[in-house]
Protein backbone atom coordinates (compact mmCIF):
# COMPACT_ATOMS: atom_id res chain seq x y z
CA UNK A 1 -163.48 206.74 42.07
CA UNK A 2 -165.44 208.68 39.00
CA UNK A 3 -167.62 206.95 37.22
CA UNK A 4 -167.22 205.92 33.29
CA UNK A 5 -169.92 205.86 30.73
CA UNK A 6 -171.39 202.30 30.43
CA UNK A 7 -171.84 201.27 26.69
CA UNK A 8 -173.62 198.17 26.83
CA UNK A 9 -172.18 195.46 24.41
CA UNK A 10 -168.77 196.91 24.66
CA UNK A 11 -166.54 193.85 25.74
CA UNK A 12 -164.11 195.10 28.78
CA UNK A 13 -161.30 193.05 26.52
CA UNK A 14 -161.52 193.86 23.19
CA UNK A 15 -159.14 191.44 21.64
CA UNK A 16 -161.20 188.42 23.62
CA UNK A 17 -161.56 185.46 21.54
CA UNK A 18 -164.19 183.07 23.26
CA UNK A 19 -162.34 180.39 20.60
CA UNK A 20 -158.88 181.29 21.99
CA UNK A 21 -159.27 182.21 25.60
CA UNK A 22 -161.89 180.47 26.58
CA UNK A 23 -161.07 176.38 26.93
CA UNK A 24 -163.25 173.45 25.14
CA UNK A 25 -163.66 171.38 27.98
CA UNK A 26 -163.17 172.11 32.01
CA UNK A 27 -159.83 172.50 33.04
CA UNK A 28 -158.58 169.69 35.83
CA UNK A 29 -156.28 170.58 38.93
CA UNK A 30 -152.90 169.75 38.48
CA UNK A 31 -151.38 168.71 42.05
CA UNK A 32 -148.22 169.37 40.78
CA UNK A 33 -148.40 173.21 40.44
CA UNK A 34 -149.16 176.12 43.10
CA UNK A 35 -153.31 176.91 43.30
CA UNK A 36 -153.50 181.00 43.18
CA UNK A 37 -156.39 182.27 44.76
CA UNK A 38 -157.15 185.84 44.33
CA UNK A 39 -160.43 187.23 46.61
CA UNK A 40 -161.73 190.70 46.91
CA UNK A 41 -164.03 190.59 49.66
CA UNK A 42 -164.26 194.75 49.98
CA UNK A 43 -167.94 195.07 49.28
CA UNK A 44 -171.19 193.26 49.76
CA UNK A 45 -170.55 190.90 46.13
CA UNK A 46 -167.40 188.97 47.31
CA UNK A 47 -165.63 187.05 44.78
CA UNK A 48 -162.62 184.85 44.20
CA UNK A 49 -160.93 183.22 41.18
CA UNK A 50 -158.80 180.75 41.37
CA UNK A 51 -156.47 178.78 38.56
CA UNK A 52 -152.74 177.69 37.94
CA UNK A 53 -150.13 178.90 35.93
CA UNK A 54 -148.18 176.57 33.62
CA UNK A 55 -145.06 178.93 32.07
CA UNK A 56 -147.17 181.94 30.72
CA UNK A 57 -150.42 180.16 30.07
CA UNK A 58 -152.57 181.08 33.12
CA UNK A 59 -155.68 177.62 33.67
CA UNK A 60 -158.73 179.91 35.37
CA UNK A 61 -159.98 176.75 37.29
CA UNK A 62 -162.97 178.59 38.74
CA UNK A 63 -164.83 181.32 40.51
CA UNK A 64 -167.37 182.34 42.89
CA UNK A 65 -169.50 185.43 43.10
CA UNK A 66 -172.06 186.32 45.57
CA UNK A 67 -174.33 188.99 46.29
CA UNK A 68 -175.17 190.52 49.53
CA UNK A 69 -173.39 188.82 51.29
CA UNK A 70 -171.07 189.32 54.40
CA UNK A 71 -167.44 187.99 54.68
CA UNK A 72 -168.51 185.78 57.56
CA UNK A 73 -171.01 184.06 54.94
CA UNK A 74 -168.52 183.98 52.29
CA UNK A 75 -165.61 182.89 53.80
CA UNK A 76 -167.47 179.28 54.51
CA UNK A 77 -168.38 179.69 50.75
CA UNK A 78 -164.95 179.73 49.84
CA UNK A 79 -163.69 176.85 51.75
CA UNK A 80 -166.24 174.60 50.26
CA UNK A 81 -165.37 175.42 46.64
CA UNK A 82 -161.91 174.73 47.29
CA UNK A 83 -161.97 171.35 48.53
């Protein structure tokens, strides 16, 4: 890795619209379609995402980030925020 010059302000998207991508109101599960779970647990600030996928429109349905903590703390972590 080499690291880049952090300009504070700078959005890592720059076409983000918080009125386009971001929704009004919290998104609900949909039993009907496949839960994607995505989890980088490399480092000591694990985090997952999670959402659904409806044609080409992806639902983020959540997230968890913590910090400094082991994957044997974080694993429980996970299991609770997706039931």
């Amino acid at each position: 890795n080499k690291l880049g010059t952090m300009v504070s302000g700078k959005p890592v998207w720059p076409n983000f619209e918080k009125a386009k991508h971001v929704a009004a109101a919290d998104l609900a599960f949909d039993p009907g379609l496949t839960l994607h779970v995505g989890i980088d647990s490399t480092g000591r600030n694990p985090a997952m995402v999670c959402g659904q996928c409806r044609g080409n429109i992806w639902n983020i349905l959540g997230e968890l980030v913590a910090r400094d903590v082991p994957t044997e703390t974080f694993a429980p972590m996970v299991r609770r925020r997706l039931r």
